[in-house]
Structure formats: structure tokens, C-alpha cells
Protein backbone atom coordinates (compact mmCIF):
# COMPACT_ATOMS: atom_id res chain seq x y z
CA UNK A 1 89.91 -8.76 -13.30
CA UNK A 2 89.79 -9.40 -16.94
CA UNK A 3 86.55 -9.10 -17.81
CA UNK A 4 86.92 -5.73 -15.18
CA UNK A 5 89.65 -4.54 -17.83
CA UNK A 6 87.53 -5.25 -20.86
CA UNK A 7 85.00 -3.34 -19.52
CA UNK A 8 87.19 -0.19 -18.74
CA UNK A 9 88.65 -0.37 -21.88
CA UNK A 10 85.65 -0.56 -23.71
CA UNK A 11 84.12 2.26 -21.88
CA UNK A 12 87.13 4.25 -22.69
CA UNK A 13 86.53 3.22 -26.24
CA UNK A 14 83.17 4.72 -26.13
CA UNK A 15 83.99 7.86 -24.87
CA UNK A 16 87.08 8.29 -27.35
CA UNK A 17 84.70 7.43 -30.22
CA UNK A 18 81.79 9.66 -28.80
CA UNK A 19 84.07 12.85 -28.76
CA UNK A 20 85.88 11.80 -32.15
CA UNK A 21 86.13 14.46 -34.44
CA UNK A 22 88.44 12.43 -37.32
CA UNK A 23 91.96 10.93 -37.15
CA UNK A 24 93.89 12.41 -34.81
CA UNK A 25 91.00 14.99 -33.96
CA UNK A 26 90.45 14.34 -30.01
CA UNK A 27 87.56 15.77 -28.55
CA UNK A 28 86.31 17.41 -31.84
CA UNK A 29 82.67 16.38 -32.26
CA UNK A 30 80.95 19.70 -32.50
CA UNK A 31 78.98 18.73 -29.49
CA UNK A 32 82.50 19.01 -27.03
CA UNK A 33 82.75 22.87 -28.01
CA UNK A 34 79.25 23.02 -27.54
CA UNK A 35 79.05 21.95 -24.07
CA UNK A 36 81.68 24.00 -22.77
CA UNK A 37 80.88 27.47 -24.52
CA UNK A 38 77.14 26.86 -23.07
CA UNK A 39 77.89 25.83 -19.97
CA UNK A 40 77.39 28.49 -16.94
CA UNK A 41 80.20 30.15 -16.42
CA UNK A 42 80.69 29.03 -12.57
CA UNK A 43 80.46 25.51 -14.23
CA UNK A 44 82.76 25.80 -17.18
CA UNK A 45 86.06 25.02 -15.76
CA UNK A 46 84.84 21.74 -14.09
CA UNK A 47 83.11 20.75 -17.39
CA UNK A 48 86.27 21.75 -19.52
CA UNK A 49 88.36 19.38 -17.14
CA UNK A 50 85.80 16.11 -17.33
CA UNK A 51 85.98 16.53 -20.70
CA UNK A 52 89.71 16.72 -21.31
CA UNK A 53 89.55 13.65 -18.75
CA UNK A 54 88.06 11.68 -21.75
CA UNK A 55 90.70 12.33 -24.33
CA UNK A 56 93.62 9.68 -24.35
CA UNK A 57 96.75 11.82 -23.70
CA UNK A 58 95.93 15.01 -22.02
CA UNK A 59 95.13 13.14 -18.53
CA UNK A 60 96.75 10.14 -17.21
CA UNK A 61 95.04 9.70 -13.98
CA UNK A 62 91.03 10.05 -12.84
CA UNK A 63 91.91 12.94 -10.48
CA UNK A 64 90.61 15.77 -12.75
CA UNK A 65 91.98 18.53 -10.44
CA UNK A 66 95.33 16.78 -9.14
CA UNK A 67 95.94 16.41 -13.47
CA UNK A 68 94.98 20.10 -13.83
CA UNK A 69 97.63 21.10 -11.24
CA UNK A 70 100.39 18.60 -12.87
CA UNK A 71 99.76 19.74 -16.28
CA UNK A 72 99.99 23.78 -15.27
CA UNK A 73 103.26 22.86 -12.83
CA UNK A 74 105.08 21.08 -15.73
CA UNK A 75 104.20 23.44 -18.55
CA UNK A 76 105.37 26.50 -16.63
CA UNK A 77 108.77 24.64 -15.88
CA UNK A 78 108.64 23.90 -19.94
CA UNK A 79 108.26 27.25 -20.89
CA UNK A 80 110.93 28.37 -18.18
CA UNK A 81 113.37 26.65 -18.97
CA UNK A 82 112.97 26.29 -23.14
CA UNK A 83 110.72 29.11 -24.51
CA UNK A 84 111.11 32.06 -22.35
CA UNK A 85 114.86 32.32 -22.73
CA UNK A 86 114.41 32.92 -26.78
CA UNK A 87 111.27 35.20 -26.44
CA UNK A 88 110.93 38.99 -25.74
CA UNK A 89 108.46 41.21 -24.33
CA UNK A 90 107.49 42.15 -27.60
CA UNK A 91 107.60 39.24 -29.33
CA UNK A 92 104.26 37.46 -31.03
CA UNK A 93 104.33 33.67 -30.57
CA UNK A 94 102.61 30.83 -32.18
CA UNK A 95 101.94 27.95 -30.01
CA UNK A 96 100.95 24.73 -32.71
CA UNK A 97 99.33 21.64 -31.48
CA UNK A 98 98.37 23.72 -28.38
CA UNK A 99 95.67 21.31 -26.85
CA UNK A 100 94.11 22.74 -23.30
CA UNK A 101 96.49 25.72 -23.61
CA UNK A 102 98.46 24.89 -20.48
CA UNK A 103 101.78 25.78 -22.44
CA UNK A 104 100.26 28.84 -24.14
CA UNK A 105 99.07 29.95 -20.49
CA UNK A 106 102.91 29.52 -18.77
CA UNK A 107 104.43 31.76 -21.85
CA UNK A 108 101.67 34.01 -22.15
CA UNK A 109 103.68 36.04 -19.31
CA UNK A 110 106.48 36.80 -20.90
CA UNK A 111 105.61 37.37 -24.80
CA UNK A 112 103.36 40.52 -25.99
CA UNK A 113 101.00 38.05 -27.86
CA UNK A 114 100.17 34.36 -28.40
CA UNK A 115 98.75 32.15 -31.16
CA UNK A 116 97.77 28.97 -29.71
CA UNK A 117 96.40 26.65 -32.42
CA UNK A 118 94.54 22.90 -32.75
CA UNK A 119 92.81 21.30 -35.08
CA UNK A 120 90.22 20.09 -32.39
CA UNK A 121 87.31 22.54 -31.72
CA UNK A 122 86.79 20.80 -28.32
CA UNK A 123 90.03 21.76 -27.16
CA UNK A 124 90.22 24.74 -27.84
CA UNK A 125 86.31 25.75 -26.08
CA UNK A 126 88.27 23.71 -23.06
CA UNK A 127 91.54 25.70 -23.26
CA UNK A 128 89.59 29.27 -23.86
CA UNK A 129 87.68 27.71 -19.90
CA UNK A 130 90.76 26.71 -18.04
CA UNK A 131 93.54 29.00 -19.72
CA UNK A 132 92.38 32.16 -20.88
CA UNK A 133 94.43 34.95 -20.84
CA UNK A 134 93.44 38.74 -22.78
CA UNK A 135 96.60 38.03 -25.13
CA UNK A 136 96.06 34.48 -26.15
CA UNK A 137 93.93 33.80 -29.37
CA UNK A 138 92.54 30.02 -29.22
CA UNK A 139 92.42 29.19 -32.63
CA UNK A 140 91.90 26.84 -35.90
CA UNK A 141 94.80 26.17 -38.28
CA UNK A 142 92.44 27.58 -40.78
CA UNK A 143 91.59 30.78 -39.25
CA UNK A 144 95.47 31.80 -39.05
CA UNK A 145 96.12 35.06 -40.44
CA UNK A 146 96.45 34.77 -44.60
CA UNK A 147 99.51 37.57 -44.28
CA UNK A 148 102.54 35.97 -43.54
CA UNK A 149 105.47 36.73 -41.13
CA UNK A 150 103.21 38.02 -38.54
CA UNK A 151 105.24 35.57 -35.71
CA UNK A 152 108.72 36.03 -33.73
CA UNK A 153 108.73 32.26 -32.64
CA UNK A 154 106.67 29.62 -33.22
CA UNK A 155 106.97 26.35 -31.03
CA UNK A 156 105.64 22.75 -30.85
CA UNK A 157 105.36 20.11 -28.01
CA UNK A 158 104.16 16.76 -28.04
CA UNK A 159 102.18 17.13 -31.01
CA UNK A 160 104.89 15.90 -33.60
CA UNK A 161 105.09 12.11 -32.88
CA UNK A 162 101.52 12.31 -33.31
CA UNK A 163 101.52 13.46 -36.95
CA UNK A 164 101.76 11.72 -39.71
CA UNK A 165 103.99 12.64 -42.54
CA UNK A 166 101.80 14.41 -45.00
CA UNK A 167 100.18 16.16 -41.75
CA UNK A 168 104.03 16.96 -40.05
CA UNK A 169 104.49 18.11 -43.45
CA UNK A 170 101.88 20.77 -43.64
CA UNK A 171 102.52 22.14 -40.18
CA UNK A 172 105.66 22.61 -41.26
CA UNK A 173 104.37 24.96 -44.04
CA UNK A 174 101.81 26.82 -41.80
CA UNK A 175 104.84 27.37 -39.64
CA UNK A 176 107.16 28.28 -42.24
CA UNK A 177 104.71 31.22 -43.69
CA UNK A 178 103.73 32.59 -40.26
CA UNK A 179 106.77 32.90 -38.80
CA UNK A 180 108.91 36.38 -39.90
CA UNK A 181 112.11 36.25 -41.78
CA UNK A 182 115.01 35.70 -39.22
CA UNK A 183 112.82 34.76 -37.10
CA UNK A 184 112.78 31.22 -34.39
CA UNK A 185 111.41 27.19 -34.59
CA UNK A 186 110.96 25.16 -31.59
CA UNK A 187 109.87 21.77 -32.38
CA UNK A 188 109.88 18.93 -29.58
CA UNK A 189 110.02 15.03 -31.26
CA UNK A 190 110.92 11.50 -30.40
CA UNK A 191 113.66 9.51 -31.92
CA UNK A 192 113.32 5.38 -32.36
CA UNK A 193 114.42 4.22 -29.19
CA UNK A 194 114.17 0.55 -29.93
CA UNK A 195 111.19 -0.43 -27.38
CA UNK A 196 108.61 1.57 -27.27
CA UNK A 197 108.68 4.19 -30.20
CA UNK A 198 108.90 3.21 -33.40
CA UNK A 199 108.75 5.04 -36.46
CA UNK A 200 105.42 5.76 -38.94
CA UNK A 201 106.90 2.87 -41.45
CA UNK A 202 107.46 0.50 -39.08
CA UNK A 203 103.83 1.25 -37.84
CA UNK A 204 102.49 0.78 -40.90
CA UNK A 205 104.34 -2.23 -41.85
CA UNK A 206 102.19 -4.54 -39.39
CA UNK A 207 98.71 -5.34 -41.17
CA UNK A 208 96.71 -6.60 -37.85
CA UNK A 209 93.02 -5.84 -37.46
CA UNK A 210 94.32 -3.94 -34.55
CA UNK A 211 97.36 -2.29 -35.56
CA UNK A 212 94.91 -0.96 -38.43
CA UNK A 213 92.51 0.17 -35.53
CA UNK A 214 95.06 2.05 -33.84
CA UNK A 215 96.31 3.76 -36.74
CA UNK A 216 92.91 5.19 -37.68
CA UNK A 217 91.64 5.74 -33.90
CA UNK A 218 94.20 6.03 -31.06
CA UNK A 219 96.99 8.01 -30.60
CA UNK A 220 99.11 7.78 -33.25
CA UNK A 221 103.13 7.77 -31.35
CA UNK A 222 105.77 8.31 -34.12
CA UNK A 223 109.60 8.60 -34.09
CA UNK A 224 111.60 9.94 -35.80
CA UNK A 225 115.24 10.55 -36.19
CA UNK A 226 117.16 13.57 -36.14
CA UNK A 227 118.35 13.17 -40.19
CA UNK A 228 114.47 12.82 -41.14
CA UNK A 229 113.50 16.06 -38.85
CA UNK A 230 117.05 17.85 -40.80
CA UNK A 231 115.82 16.97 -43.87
CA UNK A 232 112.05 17.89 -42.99
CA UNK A 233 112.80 21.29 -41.86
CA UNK A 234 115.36 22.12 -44.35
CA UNK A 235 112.85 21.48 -46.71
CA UNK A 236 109.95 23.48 -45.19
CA UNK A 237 112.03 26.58 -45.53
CA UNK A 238 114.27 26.98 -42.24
CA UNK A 239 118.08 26.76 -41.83
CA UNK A 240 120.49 27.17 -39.22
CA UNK A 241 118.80 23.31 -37.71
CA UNK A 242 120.26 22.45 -34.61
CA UNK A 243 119.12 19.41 -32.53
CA UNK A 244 119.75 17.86 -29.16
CA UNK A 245 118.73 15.18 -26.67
CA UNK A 246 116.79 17.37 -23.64
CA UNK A 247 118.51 14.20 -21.17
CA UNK A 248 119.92 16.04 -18.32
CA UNK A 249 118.68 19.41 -19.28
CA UNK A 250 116.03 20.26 -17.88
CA UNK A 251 114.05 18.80 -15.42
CA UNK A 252 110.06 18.76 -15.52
CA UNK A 253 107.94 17.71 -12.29
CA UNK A 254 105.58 14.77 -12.73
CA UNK A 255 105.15 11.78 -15.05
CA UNK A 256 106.53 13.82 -17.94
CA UNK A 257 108.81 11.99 -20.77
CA UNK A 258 109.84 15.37 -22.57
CA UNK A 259 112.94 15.59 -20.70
CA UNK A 260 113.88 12.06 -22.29
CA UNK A 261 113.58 13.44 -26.04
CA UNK A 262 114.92 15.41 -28.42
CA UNK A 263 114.50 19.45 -29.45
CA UNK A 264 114.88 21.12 -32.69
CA UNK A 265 115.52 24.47 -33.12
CA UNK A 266 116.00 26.25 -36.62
CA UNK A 267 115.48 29.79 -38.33
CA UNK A 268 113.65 31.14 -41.07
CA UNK A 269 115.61 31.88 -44.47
């Protein structure tokens, strides 16, 4: 069994490092995009979703389609529940850290436009397979629009305790110029819990060869507490901060630990 669990793990490795595209960049080797854009189009969906399959935190389980479904089922109940209330018909959203687009998809319904952005190329060729929609744009942080205020509400899940702090930091700043004057945050984090999530310093404090490896090659899972993510947003340019535990409020099917966290929601000055 242990050599068995060696093996997996280093297979996993493998893949992980074969699809690397830099820290933090899942799936972003140029090949990834590659793939899926030149795949046939009967075949594109099924690639897209082996793909995503090798990432380490879009899929938990091998079932490729049975993930599909769970992913689509809890991002509609998401968007039901926390985005769609604050959006109109006419309203232009921006949808950061969007990964397969599953979120972008469920709110693409209800909003005249969507910006879904990543910073991994792979992603995005594997959202633009499975979610596609004719008013979603699948896109690059650096091929936002240079004119600011173009966005109603701009929203982020499960990307945050994966950031850094220089990197939270300039998100923070692409959100801040996108989104219009009066206009809406909605920013999903994790606060130190004691057990499992523990902030960035704390990460950082522990020096061990794999600690370091971690750091620079997994998935990075930062908390953060509700003064730090005041402070950060205050900073970036948005008032009006508001934050609160999502326990009890909404209710998410599937293996899904957003409902155990924390929201922010704030306006632009």
C-alpha cells in the first residue's frame, strides 16, 4: 500500500509538473491550450475534462463526468444564492480567478455580459470547451480592457487563499480600476481556523525541504482574517467593507467548503 501511494503520488507529481505553467499557474504550459483549441470539436469537451482532471483543485475524484456535473450543480447554487441577487440584466460582470468557467457559466444567465479571467492559458482553452456561452469573454489578466470602469460587479471565489500577498495585492488593483464608480466587490476568503488553514506567514515560517516544495509547486491555501482583508481592500480603493461567515447561509450540494468561510463585499469610492 505504501509503495502503491508513492507511486500515485508521484504520478500526480508528474502530471502537475508536466502542465506547470509557473507558481500558482495550473495547467499553463502552452501545450494544455494547445491541445484543447486543436482538438476536433466532437472531442473537445472530453479532452477539456481529462485535462482539468490533472490539475490539483478543480477535480477531487477520477470520475471526469460525475466532477463535471458536481462542479456545474454547485456553481449554479453559488451564483443563486450570492451573485445573482446583486446583479442586473444589464449589468457587465468580471469573474477573477475564473478557472473552467463553471461560475462564469451559472451567472452568465442573468447579467448582460461577463469577464471571466485566469492567469492560466490552459484553463481558459478548457473553460472556452465546457462553458462557452456568446456573452462570456475567456480571458488573460493582461488582455483586460486598458479603460477603466467598464464593470458593474466584479467577484472572486476560491482563488484568494491561493494568492500570495503581492499577487492578492495586484488583483486587488485590476479589480479596483475595472470596476465603475459606485459600483460592487465580491470576494470569497478563508480565515485561520486553527487546524487546517493557516496564514501566508505562518507558511513561510517553516523552512523544510518540503514546506519549500509546496510553496513553489502545490496549491498554495492561505488564511486570512477579516482585519487583514479590511485593511487590504480599504487600501485597494473600495469602502463601504462588510464581511461575514457564509455558516448557515447558504447551502451548496457536494464536497464544497465555501459555505464554511467567509464573504467580503465592498464598493468602489
Amino acid at each position: 500500500m505504501a509503495l502503491a501511494k508513492i507511486a500515485r503520488d508521484a504520478g500526480n507529481l508528474a502530471a502537475i509538473r508536466a502542465t506547470w505553467g509557473g507558481s500558482q499557474n495550473f495547467l499553463g504550459a502552452a501545450w494544455v491550450e494547445q491541445l484543447v483549441d486543436r482538438a476536433p470539436q466532437q472531442a473537445r469537451r472530453q479532452v477539456a475534462l481529462r485535462l482539468l482532471a490533472l490539475s490539483p483543485h478543480y477535480f477531487y475524484d477520477r470520475d471526469i463526468r460525475a466532477e463535471d456535473a458536481r462542479n456545474r450543480r454547485s456553481r449554479v447554487a453559488l451564483a443563486d444564492a450570492l451573485i445573482a441577487p446583486q446583479c442586473g440584466r444589464s449589468d457587465r460582470v468580471l469573474d477573477y480567478g475564473c478557472g473552467p468557467g463553471y461560475l462564469a457559466r451559472a451567472i452568465a444567465g442573468s447579467v448582460a455580459r461577463v469577464t471571466a479571467v485566469d492567469i492560466s492559458r490552459g484553463v481558459l482553452a478548457c473553460a472556452r470547451a465546457i462553458n462557452g456561452a456568446p456573452n462570456i469573454s475567456y480571458l488573460r489578466p493582461d488582455q483586460l480592457s486598458p479603460q477603466p470602469g467598464q464593470i458593474d460587479l466584479a467577484y472572486s471565489f476560491a482563488v484568494i487563499q491561493h494568492l500570495a500577498q503581492p499577487a492578492l495585492e495586484a488583483m486587488l488593483a485590476v479589480l479596483a480600476n475595472q470596476v465603475r464608480e459606485d459600483g460592487q466587490v465580491i470576494l470569497h476568503f478563508v480565515v485561520p481556523d486553527g487546524r487546517g488553514w493557516r496564514s501566508e506567514g505562518d507558511w513561510r515560517q517553516s523552512q523544510s525541504l518540503a514546506n519549500r516544495a509546496k510553496l513553489h509547486y502545490g496549491l498554495n491555501c492561505f488564511a486570512r482574517t477579516p482585519e487583514e482583508m479590511t485593511d487590504l481592500a480599504s487600501s485597494a480603493g473600495f469602502t463601504d467593507v462588510i464581511i461575514r461567515p457564509l455558516s448557515g447561509e447558504i447551502t451548496i450540494p457536494g464536497d464544497d467548503d465555501i459555505p464554511s468561510q467567509h464573504l467580503l463585499t465592498a464598493r468602489r469610492k
